[in-house]
C-alpha atoms as a PDB file:
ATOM      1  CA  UNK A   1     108.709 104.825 108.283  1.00  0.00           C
ATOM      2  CA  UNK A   2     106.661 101.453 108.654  1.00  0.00           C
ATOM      3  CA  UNK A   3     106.831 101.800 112.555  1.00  0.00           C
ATOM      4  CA  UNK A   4     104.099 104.575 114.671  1.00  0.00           C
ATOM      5  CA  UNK A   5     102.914 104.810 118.192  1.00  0.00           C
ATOM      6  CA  UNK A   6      99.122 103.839 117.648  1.00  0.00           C
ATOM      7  CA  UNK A   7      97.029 106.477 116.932  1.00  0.00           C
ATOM      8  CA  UNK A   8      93.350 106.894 115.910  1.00  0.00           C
ATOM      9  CA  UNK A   9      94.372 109.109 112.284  1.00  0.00           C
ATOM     10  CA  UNK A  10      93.687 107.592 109.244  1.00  0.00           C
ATOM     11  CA  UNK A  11      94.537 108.547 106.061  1.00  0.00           C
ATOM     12  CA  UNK A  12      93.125 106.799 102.577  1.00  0.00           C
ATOM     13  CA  UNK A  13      94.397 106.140  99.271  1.00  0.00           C
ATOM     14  CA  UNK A  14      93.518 104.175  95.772  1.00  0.00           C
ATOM     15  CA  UNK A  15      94.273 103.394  92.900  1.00  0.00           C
ATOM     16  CA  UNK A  16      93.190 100.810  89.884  1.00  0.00           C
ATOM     17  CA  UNK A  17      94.570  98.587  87.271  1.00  0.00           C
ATOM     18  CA  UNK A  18      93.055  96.931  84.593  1.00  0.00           C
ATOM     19  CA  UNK A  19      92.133  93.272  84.765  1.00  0.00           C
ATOM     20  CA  UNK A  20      93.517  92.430  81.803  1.00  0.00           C
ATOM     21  CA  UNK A  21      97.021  93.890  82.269  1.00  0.00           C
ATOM     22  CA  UNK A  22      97.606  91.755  85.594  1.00  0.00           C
ATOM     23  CA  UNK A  23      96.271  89.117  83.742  1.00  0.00           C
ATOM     24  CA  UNK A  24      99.284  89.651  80.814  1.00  0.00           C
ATOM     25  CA  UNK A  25     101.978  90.418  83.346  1.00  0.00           C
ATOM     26  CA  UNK A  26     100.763  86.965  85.251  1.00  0.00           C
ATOM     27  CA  UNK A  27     101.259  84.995  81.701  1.00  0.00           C
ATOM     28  CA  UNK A  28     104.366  86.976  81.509  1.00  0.00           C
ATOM     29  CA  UNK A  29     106.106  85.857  84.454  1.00  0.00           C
ATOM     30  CA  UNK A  30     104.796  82.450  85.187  1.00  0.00           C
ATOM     31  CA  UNK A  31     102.612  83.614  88.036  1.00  0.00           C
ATOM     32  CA  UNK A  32      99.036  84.333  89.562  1.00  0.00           C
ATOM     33  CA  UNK A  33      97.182  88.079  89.410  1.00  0.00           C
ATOM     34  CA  UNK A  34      97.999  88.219  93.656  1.00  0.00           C
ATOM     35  CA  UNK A  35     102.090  87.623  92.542  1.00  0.00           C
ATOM     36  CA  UNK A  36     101.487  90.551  90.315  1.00  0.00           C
ATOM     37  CA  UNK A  37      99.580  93.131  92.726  1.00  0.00           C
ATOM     38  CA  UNK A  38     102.025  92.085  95.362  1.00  0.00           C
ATOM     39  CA  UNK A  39     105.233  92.862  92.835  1.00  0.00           C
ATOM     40  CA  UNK A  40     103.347  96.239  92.279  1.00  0.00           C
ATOM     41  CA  UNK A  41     102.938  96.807  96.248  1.00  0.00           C
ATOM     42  CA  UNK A  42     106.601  96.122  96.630  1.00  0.00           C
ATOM     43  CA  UNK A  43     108.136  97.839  93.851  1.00  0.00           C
ATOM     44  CA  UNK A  44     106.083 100.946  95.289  1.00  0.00           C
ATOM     45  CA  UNK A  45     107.209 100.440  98.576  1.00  0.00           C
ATOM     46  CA  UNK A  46     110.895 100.781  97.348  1.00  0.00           C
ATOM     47  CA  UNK A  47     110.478 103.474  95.920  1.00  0.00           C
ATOM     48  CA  UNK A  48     108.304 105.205  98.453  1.00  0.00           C
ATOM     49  CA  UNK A  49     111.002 104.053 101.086  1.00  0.00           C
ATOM     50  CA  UNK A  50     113.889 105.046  98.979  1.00  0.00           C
ATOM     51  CA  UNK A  51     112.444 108.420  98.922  1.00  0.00           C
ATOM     52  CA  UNK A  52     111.699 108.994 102.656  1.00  0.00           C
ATOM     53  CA  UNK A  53     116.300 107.766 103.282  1.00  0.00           C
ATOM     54  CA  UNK A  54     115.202 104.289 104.331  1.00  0.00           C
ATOM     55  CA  UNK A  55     117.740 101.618 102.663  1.00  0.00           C
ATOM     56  CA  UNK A  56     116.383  98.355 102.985  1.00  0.00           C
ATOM     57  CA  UNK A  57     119.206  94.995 103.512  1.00  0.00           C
ATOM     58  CA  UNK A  58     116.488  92.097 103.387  1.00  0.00           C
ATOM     59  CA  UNK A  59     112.949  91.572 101.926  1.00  0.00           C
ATOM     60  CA  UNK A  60     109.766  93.277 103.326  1.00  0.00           C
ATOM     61  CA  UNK A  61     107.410  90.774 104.674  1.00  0.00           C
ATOM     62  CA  UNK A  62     103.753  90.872 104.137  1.00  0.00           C
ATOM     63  CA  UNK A  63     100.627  89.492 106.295  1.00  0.00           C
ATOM     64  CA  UNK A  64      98.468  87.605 103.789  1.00  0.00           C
ATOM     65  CA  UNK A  65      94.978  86.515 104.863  1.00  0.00           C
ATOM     66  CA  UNK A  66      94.375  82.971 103.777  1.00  0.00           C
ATOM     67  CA  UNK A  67      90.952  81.649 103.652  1.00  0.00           C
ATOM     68  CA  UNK A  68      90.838  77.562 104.445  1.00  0.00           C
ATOM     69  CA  UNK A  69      89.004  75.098 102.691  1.00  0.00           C
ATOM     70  CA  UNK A  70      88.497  72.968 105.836  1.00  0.00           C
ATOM     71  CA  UNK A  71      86.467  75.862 107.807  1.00  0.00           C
ATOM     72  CA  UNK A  72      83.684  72.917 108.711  1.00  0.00           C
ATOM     73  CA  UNK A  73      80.723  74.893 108.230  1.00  0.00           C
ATOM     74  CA  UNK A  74      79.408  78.257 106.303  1.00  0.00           C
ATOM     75  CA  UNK A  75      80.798  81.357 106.879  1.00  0.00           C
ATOM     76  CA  UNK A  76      84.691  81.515 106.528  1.00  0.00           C
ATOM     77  CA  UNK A  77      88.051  80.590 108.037  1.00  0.00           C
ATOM     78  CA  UNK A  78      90.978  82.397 107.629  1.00  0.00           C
ATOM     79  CA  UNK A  79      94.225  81.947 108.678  1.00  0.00           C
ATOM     80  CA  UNK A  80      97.237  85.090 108.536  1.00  0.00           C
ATOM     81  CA  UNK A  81     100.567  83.445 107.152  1.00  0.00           C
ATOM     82  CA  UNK A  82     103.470  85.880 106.363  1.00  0.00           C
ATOM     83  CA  UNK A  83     105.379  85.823 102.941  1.00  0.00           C
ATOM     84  CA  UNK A  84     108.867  87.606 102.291  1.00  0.00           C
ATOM     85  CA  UNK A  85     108.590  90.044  99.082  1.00  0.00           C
ATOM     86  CA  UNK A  86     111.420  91.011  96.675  1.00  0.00           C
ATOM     87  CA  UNK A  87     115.103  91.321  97.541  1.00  0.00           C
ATOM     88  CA  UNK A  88     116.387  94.650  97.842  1.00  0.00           C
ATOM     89  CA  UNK A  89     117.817  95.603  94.523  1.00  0.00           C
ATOM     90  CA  UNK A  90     116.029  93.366  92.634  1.00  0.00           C
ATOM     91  CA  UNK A  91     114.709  94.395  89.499  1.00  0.00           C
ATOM     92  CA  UNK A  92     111.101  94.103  88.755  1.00  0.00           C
ATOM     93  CA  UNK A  93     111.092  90.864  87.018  1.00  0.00           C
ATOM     94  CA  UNK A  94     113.288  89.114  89.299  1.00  0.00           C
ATOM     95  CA  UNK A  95     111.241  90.653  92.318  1.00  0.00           C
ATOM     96  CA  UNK A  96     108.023  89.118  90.601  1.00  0.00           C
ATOM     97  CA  UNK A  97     109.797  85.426  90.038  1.00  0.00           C
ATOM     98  CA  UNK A  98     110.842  86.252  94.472  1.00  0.00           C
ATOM     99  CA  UNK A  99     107.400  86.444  94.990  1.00  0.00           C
ATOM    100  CA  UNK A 100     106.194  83.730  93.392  1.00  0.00           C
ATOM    101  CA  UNK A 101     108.466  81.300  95.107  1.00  0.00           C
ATOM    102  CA  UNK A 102     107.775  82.610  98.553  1.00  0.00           C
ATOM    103  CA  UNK A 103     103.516  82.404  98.025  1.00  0.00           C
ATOM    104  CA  UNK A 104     104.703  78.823  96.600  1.00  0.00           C
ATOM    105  CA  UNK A 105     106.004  78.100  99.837  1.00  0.00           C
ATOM    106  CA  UNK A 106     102.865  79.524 101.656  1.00  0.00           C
ATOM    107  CA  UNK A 107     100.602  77.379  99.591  1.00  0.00           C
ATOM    108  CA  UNK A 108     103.028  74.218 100.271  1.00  0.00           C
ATOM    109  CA  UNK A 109     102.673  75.030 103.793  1.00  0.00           C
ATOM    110  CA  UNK A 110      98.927  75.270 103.606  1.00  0.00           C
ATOM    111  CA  UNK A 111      98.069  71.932 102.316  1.00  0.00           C
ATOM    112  CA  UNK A 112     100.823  70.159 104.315  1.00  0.00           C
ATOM    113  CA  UNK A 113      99.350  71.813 107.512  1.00  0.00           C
ATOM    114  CA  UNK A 114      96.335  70.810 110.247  1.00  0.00           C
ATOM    115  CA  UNK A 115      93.973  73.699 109.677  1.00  0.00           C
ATOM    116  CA  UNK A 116      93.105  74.198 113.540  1.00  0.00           C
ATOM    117  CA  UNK A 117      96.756  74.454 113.605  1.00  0.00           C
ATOM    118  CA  UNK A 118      97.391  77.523 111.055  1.00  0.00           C
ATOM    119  CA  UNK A 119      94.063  79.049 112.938  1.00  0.00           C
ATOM    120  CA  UNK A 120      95.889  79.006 116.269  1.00  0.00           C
ATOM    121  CA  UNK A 121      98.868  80.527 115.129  1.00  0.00           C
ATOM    122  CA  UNK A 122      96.944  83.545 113.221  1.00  0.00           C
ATOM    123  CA  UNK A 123      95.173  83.699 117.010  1.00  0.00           C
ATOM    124  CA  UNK A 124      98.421  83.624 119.050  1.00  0.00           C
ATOM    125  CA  UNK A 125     100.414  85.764 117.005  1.00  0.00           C
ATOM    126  CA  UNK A 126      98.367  88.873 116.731  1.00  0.00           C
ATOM    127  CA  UNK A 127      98.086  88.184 120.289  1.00  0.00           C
ATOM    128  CA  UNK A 128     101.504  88.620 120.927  1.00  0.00           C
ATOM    129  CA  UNK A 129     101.450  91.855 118.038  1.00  0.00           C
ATOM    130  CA  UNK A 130      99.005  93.330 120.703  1.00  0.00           C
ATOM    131  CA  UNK A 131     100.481  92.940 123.487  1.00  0.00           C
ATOM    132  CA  UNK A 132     103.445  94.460 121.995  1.00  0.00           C
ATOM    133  CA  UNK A 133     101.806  97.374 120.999  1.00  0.00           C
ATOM    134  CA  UNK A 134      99.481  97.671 124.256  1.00  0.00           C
ATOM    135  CA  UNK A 135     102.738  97.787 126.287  1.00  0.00           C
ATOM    136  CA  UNK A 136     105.116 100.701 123.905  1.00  0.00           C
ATOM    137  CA  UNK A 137     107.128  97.714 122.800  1.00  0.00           C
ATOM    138  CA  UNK A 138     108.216  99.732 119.690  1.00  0.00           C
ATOM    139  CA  UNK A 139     111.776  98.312 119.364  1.00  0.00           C
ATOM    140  CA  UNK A 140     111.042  94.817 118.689  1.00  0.00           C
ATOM    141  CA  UNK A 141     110.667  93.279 115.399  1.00  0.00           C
ATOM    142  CA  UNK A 142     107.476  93.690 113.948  1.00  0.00           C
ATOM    143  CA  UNK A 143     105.695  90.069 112.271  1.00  0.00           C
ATOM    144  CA  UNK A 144     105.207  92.174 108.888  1.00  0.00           C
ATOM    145  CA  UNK A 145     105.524  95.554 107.518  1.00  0.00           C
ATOM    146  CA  UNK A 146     101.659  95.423 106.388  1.00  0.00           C
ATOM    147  CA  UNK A 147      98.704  93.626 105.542  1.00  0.00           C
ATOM    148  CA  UNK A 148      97.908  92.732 101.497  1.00  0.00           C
ATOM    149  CA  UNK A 149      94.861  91.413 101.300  1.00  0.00           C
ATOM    150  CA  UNK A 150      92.385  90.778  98.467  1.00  0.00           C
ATOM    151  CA  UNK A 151      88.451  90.003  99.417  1.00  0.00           C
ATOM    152  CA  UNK A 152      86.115  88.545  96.595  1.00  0.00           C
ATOM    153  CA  UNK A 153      84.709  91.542  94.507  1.00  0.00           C
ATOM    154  CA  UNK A 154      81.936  92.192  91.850  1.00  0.00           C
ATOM    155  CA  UNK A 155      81.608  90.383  88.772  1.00  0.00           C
ATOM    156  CA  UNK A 156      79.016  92.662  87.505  1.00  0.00           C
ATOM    157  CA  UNK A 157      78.694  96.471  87.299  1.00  0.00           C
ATOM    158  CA  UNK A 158      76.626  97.911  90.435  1.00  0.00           C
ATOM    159  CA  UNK A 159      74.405 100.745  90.920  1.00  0.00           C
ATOM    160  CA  UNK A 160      72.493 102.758  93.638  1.00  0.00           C
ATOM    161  CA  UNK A 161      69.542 104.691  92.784  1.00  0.00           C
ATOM    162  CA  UNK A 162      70.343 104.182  89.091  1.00  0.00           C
ATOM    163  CA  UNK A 163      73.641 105.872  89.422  1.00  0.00           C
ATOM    164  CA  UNK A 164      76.461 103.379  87.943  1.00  0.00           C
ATOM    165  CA  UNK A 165      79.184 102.620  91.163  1.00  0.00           C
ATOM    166  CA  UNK A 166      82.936 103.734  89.710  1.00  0.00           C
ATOM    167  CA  UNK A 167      84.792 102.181  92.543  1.00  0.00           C
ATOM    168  CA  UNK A 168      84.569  99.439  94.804  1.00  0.00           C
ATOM    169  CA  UNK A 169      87.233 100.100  98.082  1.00  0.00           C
ATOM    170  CA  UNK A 170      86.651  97.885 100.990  1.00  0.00           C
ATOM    171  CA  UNK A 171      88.209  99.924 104.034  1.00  0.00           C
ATOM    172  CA  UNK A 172      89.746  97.627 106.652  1.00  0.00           C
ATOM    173  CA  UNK A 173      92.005  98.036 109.694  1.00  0.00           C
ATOM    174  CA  UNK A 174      95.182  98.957 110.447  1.00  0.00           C
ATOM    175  CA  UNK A 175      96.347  95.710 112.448  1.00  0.00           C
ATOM    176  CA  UNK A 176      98.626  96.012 116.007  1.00  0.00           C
ATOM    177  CA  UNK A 177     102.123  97.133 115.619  1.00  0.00           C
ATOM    178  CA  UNK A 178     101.868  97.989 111.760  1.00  0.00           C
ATOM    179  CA  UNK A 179     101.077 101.235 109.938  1.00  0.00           C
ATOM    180  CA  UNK A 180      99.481 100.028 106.581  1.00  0.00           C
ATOM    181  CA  UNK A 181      97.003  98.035 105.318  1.00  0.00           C
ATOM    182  CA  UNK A 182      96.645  96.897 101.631  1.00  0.00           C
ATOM    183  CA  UNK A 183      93.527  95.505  99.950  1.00  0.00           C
ATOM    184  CA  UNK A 184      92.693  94.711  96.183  1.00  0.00           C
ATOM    185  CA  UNK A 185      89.689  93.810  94.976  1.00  0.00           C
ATOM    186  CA  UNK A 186      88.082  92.852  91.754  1.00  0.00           C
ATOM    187  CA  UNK A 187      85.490  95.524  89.520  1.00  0.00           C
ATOM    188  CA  UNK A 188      84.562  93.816  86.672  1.00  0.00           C
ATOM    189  CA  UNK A 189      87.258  94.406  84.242  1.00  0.00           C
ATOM    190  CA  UNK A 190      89.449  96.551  86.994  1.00  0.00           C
ATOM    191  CA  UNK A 191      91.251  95.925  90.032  1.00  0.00           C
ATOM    192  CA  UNK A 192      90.739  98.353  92.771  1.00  0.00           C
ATOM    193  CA  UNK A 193      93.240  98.981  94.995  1.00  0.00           C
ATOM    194  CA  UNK A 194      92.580 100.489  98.545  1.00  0.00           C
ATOM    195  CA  UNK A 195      95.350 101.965 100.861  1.00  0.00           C
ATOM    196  CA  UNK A 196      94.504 102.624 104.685  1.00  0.00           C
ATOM    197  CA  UNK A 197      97.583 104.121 106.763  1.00  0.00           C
ATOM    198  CA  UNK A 198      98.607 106.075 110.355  1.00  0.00           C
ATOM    199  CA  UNK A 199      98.362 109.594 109.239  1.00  0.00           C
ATOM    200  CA  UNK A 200     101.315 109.951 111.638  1.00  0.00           C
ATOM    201  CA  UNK A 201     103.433 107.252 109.471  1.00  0.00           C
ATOM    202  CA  UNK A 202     102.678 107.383 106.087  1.00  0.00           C
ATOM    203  CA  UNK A 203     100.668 111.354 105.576  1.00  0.00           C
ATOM    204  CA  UNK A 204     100.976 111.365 101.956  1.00  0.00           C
ATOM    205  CA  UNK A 205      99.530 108.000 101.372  1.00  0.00           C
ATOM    206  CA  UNK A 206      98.304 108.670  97.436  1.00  0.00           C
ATOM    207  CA  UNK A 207     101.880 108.717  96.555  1.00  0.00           C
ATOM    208  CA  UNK A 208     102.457 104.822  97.399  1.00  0.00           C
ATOM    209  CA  UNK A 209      98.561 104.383  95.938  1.00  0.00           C
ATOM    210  CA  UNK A 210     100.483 106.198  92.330  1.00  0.00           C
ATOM    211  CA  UNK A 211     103.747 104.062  92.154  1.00  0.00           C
ATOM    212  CA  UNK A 212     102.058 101.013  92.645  1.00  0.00           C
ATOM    213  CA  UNK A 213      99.773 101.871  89.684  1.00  0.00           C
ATOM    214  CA  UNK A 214     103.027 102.993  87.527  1.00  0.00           C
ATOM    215  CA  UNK A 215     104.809 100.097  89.022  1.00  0.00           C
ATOM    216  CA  UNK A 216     102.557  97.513  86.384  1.00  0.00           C
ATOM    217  CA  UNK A 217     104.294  99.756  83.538  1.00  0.00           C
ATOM    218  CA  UNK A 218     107.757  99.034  84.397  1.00  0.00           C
ATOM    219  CA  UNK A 219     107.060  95.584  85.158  1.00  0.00           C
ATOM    220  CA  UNK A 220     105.874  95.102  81.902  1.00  0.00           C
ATOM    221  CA  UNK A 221     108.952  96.422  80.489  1.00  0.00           C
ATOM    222  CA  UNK A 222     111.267  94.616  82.388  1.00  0.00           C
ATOM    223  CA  UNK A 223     109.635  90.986  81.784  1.00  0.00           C
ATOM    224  CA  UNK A 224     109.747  92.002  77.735  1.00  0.00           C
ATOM    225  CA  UNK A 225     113.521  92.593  78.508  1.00  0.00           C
ATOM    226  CA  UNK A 226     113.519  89.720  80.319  1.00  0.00           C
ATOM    227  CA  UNK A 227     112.018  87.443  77.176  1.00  0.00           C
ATOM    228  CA  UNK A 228     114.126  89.070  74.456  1.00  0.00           C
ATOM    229  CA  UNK A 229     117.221  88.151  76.426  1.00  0.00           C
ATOM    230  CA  UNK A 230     116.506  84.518  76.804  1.00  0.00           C
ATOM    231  CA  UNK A 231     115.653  84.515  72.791  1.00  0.00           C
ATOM    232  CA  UNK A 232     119.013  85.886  71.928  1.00  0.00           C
ATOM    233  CA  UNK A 233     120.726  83.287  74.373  1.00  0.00           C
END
């Protein structure tokens, strides 16, 4: 499902979350609002997967742009590390404390490393994720099964012409030799959550764009599950 031959259709989804509930869910668990939204993301990808008669036997993995401190100048550096999600069969809460130890590991990794270093492997392994898909090289293993990013957003409510803006949804690319790209961004007291795929891949995009917003409800239950079982211990 997470594999295409390249192709120029697009197809776009969203969805949004309130500020505040990622905000509880991140007390909740011990973790930051980008450990929640990427719990969400996952959770809706198992489902979504489940649901096309994919069964997953290890984590999906997840390109996540980093920006670095050490960038030397204005403008901004980024480098692309990858992060394993949930185990399959995990339940939400225990998917949420997976994720959390594996963007521990990426932060670990980005103060322990040179950042020319984490720039040139960003560079040289897209470069490689190109050449794979410039040559039909669908059978090897793909570096991630998407992109999650999440650019600064708006503090304060926008308008144009006077008319109030409901919904901020950067569009970005789908990158070489993956189907989906995720990006979540902050609305004042929302986050907004854009969802750009291969029509050929993923057609009825809105679907993964609606578990991932039902996903926050079920995480919620599962961490107060979670809590009262550690009080009764």
């Amino acid at each position: 499902v997470l594999k295409a031959a390249p192709s120029p259709h697009r197809v776009l989804a969203h969805c949004k979350l309130p500020l505040a509930t990622a905000r509880g869910l991140a007390r909740r668990g011990g973790a930051k609002v980008n450990d929640v939204m990427l719990t969400l993301i996952d959770m809706a990808m198992h489902r979504y997967l489940a649901e096309r008669g994919v069964k997953l036997d290890r984590p999906l993995v997840t390109d996540m742009p980093v920006a670095l401190a050490d960038h030397g100048g204005t403008g901004n550096r980024i480098t692309i590390l990858q992060a394993p999600m949930g185990r399959p069969g995990a339940s939400p809460a225990q998917r949420l404390a997976d994720i959390v130890q594996e963007t521990g590991q990426v932060k670990k990794e980005m103060r322990e490393l040179d950042g020319g270093a984490l720039t040139l492997y960003s560079i040289v392994q897209h470069s490689i994720a190109s050449t794979i898909e410039s040559l039909g090289l669908s059978e090897l293993p793909m570096l991630a099964n998407a992109v999650v990013s999440n650019p600064a957003g708006f503090q304060k409510r926008l308008y144009f012409n006077g008319a109030e803006v409901e919904l901020a949804l950067p569009i970005s690319v789908v990158a070489h030799h993956q189907v989906l790209n995720i990006t979540v961004t902050t609305y004042v007291d929302d986050l907004h959550v854009t969802f750009i795929a291969l029509k050929e891949a993923i057609p009825d995009l809105q679907r993964l764009a609606d578990y991932t917003a039902a996903a926050a409800g079920e995480l919620q239950a599962d961490l107060a599950r979670s809590a009262r079982g550690k009080v009764v211990r």
